[in-house]
C-alpha atoms as a PDB file:
ATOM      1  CA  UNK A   1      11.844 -13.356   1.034  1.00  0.00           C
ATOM      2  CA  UNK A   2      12.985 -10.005  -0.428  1.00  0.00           C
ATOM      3  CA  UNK A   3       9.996  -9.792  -3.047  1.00  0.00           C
ATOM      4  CA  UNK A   4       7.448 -10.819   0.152  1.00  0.00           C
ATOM      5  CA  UNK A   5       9.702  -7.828   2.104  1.00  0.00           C
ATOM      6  CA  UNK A   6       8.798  -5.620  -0.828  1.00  0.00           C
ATOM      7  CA  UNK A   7       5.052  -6.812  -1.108  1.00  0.00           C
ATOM      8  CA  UNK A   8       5.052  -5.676   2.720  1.00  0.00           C
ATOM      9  CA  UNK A   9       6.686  -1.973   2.500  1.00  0.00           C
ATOM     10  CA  UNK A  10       5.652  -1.065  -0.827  1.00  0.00           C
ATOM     11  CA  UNK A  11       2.131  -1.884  -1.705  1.00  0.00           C
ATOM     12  CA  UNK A  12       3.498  -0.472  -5.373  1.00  0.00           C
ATOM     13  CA  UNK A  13       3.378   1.490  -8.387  1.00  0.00           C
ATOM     14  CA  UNK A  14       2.544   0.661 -11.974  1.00  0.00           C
ATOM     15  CA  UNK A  15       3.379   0.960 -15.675  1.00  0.00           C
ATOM     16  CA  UNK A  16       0.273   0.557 -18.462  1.00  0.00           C
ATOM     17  CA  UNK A  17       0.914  -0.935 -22.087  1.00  0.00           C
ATOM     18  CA  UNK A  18      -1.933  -1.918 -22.380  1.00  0.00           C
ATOM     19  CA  UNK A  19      -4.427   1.223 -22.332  1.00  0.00           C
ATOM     20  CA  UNK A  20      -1.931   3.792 -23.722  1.00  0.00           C
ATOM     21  CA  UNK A  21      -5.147   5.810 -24.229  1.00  0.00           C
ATOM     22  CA  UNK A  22      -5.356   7.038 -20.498  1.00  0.00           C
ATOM     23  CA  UNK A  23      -4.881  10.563 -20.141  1.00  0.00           C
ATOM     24  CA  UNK A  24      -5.383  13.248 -17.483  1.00  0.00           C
ATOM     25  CA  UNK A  25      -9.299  12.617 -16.980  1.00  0.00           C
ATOM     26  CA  UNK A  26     -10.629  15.653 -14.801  1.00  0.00           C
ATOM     27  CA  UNK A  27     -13.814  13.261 -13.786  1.00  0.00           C
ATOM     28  CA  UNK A  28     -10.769  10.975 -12.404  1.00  0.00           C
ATOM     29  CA  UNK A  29      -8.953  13.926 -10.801  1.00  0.00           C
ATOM     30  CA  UNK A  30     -11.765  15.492  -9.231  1.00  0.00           C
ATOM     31  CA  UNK A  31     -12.156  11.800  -7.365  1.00  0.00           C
ATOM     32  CA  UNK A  32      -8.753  11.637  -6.740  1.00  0.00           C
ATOM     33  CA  UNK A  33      -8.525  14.958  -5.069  1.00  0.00           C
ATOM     34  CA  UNK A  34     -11.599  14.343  -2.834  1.00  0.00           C
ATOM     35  CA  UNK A  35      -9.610  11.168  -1.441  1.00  0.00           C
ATOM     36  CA  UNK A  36      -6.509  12.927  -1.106  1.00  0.00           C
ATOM     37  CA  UNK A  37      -8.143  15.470   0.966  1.00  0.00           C
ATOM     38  CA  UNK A  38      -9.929  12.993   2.820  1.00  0.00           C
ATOM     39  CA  UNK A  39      -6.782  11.424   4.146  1.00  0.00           C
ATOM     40  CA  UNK A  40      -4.725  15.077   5.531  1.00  0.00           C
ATOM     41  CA  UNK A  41      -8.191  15.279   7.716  1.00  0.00           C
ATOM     42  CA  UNK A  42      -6.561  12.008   9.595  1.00  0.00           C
ATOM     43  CA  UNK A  43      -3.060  12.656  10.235  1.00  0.00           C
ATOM     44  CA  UNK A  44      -3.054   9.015  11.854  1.00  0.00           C
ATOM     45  CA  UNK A  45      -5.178   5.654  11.821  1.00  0.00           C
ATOM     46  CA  UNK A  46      -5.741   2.033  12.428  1.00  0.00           C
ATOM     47  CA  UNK A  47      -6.892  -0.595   9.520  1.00  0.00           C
ATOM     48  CA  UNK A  48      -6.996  -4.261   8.907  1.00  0.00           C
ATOM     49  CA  UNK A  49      -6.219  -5.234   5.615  1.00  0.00           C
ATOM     50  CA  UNK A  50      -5.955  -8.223   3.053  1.00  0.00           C
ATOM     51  CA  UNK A  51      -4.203  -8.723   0.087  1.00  0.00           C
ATOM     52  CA  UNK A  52      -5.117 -11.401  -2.195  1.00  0.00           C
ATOM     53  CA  UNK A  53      -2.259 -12.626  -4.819  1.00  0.00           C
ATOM     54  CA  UNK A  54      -3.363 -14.124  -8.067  1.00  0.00           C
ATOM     55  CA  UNK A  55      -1.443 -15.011 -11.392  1.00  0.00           C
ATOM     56  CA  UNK A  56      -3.116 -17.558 -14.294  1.00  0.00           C
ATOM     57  CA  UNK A  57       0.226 -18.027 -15.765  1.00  0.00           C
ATOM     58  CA  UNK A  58       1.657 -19.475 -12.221  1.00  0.00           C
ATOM     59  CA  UNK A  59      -1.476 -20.823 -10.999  1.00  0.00           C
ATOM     60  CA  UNK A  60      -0.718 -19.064  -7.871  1.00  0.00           C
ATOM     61  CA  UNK A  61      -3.708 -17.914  -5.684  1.00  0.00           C
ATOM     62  CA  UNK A  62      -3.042 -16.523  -2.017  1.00  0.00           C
ATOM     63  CA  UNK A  63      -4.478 -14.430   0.638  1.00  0.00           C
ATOM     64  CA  UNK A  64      -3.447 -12.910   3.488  1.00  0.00           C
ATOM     65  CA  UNK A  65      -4.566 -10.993   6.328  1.00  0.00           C
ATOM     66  CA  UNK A  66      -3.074  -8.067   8.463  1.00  0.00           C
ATOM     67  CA  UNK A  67      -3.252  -4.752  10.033  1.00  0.00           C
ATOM     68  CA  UNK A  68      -1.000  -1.411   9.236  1.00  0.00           C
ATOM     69  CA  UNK A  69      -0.975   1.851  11.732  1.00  0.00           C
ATOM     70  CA  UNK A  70      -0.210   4.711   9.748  1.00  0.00           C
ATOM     71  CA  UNK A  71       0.876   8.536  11.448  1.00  0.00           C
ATOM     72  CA  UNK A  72       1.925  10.628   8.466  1.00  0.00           C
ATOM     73  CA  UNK A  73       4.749   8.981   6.622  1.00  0.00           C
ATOM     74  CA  UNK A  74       5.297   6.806   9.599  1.00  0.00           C
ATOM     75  CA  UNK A  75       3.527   3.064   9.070  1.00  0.00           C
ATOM     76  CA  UNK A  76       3.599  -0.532  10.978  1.00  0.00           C
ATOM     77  CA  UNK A  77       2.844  -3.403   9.249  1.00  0.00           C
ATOM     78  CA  UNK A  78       2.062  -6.422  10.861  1.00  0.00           C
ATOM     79  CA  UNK A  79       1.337 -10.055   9.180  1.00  0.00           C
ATOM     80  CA  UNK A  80       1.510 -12.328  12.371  1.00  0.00           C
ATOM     81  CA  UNK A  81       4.430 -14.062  11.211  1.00  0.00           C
ATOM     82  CA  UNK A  82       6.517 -10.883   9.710  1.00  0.00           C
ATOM     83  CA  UNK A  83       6.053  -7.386  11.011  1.00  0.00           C
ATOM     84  CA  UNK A  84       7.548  -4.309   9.378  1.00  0.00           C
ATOM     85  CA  UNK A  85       8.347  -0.944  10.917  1.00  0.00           C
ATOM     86  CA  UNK A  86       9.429   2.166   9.261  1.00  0.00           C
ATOM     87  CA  UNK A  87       9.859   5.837  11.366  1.00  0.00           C
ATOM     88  CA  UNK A  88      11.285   7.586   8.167  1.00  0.00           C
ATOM     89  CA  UNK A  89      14.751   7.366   9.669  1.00  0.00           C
ATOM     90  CA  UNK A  90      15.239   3.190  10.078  1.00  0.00           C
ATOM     91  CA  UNK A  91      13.352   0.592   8.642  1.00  0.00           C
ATOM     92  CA  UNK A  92      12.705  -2.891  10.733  1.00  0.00           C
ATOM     93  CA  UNK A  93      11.760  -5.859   9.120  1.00  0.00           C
ATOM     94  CA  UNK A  94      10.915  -8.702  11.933  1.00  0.00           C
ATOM     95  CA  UNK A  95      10.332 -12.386  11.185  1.00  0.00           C
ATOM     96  CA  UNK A  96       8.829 -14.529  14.208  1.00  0.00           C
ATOM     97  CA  UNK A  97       9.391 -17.655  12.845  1.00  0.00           C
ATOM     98  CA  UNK A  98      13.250 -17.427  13.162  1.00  0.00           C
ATOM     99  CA  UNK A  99      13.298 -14.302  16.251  1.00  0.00           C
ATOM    100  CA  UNK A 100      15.332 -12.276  13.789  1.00  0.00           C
ATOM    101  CA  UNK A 101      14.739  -8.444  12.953  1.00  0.00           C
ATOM    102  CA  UNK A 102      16.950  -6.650  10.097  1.00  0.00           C
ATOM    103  CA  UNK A 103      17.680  -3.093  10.546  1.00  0.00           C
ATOM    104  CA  UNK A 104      18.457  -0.801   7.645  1.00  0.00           C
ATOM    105  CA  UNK A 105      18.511   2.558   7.128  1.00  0.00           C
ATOM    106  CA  UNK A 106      15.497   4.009   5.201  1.00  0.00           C
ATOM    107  CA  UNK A 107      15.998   5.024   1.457  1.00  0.00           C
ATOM    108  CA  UNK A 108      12.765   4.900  -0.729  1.00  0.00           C
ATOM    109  CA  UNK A 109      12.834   3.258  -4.007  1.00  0.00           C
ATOM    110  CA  UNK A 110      11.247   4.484  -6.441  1.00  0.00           C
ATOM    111  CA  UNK A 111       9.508   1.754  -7.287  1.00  0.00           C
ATOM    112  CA  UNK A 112       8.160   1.314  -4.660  1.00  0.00           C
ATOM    113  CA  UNK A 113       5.478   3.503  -2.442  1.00  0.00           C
ATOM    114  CA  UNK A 114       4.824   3.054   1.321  1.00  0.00           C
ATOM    115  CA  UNK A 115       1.222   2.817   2.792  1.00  0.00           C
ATOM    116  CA  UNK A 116       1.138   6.635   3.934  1.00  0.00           C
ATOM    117  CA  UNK A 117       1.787   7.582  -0.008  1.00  0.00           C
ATOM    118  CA  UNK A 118      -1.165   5.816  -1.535  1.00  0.00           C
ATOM    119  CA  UNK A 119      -3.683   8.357  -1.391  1.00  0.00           C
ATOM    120  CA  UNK A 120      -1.510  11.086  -3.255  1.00  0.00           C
ATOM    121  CA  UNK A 121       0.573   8.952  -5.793  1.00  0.00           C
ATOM    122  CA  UNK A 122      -1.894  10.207  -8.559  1.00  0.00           C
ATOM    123  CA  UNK A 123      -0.011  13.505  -8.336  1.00  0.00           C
ATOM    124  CA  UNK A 124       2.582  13.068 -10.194  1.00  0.00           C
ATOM    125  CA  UNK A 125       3.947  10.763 -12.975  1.00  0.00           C
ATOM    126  CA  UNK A 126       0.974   8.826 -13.654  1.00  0.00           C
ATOM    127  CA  UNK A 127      -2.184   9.559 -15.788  1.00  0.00           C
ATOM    128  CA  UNK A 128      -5.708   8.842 -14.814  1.00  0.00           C
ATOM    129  CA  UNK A 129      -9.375   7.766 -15.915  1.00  0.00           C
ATOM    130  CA  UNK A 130     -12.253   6.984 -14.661  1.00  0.00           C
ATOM    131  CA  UNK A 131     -13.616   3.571 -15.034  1.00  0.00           C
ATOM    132  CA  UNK A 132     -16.993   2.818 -13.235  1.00  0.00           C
ATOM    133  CA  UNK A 133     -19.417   2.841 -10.800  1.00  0.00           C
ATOM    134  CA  UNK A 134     -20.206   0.022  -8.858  1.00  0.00           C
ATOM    135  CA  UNK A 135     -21.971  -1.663  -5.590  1.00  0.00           C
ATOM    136  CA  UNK A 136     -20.600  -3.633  -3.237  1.00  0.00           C
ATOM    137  CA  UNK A 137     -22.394  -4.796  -0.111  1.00  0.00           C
ATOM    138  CA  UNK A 138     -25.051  -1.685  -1.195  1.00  0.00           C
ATOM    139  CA  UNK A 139     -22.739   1.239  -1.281  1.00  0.00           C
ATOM    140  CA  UNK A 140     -21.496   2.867  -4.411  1.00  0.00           C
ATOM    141  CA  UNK A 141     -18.012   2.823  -5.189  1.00  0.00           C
ATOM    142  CA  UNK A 142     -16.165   5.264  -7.933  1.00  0.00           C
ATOM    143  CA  UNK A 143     -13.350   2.880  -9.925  1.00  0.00           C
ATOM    144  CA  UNK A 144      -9.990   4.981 -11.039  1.00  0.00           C
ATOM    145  CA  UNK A 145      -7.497   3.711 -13.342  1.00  0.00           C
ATOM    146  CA  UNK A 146      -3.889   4.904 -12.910  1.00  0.00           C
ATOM    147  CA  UNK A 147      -1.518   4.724 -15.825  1.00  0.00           C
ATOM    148  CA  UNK A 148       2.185   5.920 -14.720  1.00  0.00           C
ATOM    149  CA  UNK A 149       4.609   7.543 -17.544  1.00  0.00           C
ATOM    150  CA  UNK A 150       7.767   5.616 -16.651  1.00  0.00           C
ATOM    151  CA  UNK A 151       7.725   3.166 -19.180  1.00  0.00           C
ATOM    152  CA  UNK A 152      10.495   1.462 -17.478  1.00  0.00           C
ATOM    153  CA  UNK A 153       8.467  -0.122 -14.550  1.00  0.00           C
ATOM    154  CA  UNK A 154       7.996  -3.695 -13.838  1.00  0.00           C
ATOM    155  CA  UNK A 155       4.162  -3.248 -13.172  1.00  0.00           C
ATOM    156  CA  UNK A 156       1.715  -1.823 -15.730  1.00  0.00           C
ATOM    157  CA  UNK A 157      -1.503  -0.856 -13.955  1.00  0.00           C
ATOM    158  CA  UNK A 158      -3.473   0.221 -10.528  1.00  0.00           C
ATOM    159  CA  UNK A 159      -7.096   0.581  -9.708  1.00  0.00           C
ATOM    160  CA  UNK A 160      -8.312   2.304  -7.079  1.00  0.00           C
ATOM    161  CA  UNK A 161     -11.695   1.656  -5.763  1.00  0.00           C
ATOM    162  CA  UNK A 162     -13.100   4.776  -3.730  1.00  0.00           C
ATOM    163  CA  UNK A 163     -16.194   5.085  -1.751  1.00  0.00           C
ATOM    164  CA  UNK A 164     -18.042   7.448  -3.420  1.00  0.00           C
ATOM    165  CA  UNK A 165     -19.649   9.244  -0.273  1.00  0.00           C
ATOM    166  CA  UNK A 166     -17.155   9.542   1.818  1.00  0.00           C
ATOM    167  CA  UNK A 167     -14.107   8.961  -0.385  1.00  0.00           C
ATOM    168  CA  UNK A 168     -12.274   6.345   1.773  1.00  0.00           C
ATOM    169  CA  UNK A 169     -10.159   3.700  -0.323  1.00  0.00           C
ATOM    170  CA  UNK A 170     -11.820   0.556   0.165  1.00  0.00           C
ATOM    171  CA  UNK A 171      -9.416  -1.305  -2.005  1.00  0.00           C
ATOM    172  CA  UNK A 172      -6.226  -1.107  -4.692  1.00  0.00           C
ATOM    173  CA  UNK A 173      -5.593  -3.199  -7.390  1.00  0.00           C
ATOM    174  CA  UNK A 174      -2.014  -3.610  -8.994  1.00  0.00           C
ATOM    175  CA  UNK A 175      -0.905  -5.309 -12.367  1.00  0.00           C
ATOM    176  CA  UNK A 176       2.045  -6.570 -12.982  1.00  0.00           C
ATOM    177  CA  UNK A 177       3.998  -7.176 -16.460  1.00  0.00           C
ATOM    178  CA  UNK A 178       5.163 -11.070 -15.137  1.00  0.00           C
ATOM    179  CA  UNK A 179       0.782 -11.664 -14.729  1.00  0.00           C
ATOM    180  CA  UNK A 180       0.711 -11.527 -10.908  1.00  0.00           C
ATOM    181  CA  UNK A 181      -1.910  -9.149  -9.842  1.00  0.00           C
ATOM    182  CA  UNK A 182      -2.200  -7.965  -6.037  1.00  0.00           C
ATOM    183  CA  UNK A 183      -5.382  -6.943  -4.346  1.00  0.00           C
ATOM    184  CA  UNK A 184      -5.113  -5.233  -1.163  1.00  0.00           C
ATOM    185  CA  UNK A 185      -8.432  -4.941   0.558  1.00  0.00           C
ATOM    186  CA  UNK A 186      -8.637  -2.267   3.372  1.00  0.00           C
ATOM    187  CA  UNK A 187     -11.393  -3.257   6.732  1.00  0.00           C
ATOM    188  CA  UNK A 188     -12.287  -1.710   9.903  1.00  0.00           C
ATOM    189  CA  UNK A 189     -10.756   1.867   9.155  1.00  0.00           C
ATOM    190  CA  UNK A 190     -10.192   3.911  12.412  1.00  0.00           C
ATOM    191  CA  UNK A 191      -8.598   7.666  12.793  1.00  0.00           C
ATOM    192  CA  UNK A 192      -6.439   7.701  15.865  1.00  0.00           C
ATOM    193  CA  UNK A 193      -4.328  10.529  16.781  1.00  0.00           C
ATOM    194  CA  UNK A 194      -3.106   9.150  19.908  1.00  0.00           C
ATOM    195  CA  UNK A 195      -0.945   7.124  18.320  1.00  0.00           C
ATOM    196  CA  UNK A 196       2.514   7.493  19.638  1.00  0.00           C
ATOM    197  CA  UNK A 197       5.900   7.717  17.165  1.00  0.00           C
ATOM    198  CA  UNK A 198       7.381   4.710  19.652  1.00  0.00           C
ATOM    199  CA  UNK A 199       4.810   2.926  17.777  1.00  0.00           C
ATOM    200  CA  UNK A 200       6.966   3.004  14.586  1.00  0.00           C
ATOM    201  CA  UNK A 201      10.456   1.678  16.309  1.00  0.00           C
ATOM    202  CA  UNK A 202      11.074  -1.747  16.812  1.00  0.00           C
ATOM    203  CA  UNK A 203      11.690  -2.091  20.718  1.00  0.00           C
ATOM    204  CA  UNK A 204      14.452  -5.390  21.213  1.00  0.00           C
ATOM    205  CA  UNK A 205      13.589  -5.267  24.276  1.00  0.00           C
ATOM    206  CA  UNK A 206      10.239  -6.483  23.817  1.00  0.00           C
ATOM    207  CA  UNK A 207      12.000 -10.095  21.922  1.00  0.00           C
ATOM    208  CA  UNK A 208      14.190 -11.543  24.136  1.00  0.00           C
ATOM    209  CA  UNK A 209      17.378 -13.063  22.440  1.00  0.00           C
ATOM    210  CA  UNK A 210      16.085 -11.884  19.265  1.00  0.00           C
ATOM    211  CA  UNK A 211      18.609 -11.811  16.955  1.00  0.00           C
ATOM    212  CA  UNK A 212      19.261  -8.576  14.871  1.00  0.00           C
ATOM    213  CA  UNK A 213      21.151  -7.643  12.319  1.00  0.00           C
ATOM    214  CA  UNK A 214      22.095  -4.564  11.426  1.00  0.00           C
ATOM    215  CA  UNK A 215      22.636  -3.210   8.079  1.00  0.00           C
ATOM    216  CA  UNK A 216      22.725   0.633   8.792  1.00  0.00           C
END
């Protein structure tokens, strides 16, 4: 449950053995920077998403769907059967199944990186090169490899692929050193700044006899 929890609010980092070559590519940056730009233009936004889970060594293959609201380094994550909340202050971490939330208080790890830091965790501690061009369903997509310098890490590797018109991520790629590798696909992409910060707090009284426990 905790490493599903951490699949959820984290959506990761990564460590590269095995292209120690990567260095500070400016073809890379200049990409990078275009995206991160991209995303202060939309303060907040509405996305469906999948992630797709894969490891040889387990034989594990698994996907599942979702969708995330993001307002600046507030994000809502919803799976159907697990929903996660974080307004910067509190985190929320709801499970249907059992009518049980978890509240704790919010302290980032820094292994891990919410939703709303994606676009910018190029910046620093990581190195980056470009990797490719390619189509998919007739646009052109721009490939970016990011390499970070922590050696200590549990995950080795990330690729971004970024539209290449309008620089929009359309998906993320992470490796990790145990073989699993994580695919998070993002669909249906909409800027909203209506969105309220209520949207980020768990509200009990929307569950009745939900059970919560709090860990604050």
């Amino acid at each position: 449950m905790k490493h599903k929890i951490q699949i959820l609010i984290a959506l990761a980092v990564f460590f590269c053995s095995a292209n120690l070559m990567a260095q500070y590519d400016p073809k890379a940056k200049s990409i990078l920077d275009a995206m991160s730009e991209k995303y202060k233009l939309i303060p907040a936004f509405k996305a469906n998403f999948s992630y797709k889970i894969e490891s040889s060594e387990d034989d594990v293959s698994e996907n599942v769907k979702g969708n995330i609201v993001v307002k600046q380094n507030k994000y809502k994550i919803n799976l159907g059967s697990q929903a996660v909340y974080n307004n910067e202050e509190n985190v929320w971490v709801y499970l249907k199944e059992t009518n049980e939330v978890t509240i704790s208080g919010y302290e980032p790890d820094p292994e891990d990186l919410s939703p709303t830091e994606i676009p910018n965790m190029y910046k620093e501690g990581f190195k980056y090169r470009f990797v490719e061009e390619k189509k998919i369903d007739g646009d052109t997509y721009e490939v970016v490899e990011l390499n970070p310098e922590d050696t200590e890490l549990g995950y080795f590797k990330i690729e971004l692929t970024i539209h290449k018109q309008n620089k929009t991520l359309n998906s993320w790629k992470f490796f990790y050193k145990n073989g699993r590798q994580y695919t998070y696909f993002i669909n249906d992409f909409q800027p909203d700044n209506k969105i309220s910060d209520n949207a980020f707090v768990f509200n009990v009284a929307d569950y009745p006899g939900v059970d919560v426990i709090d860990l604050r």
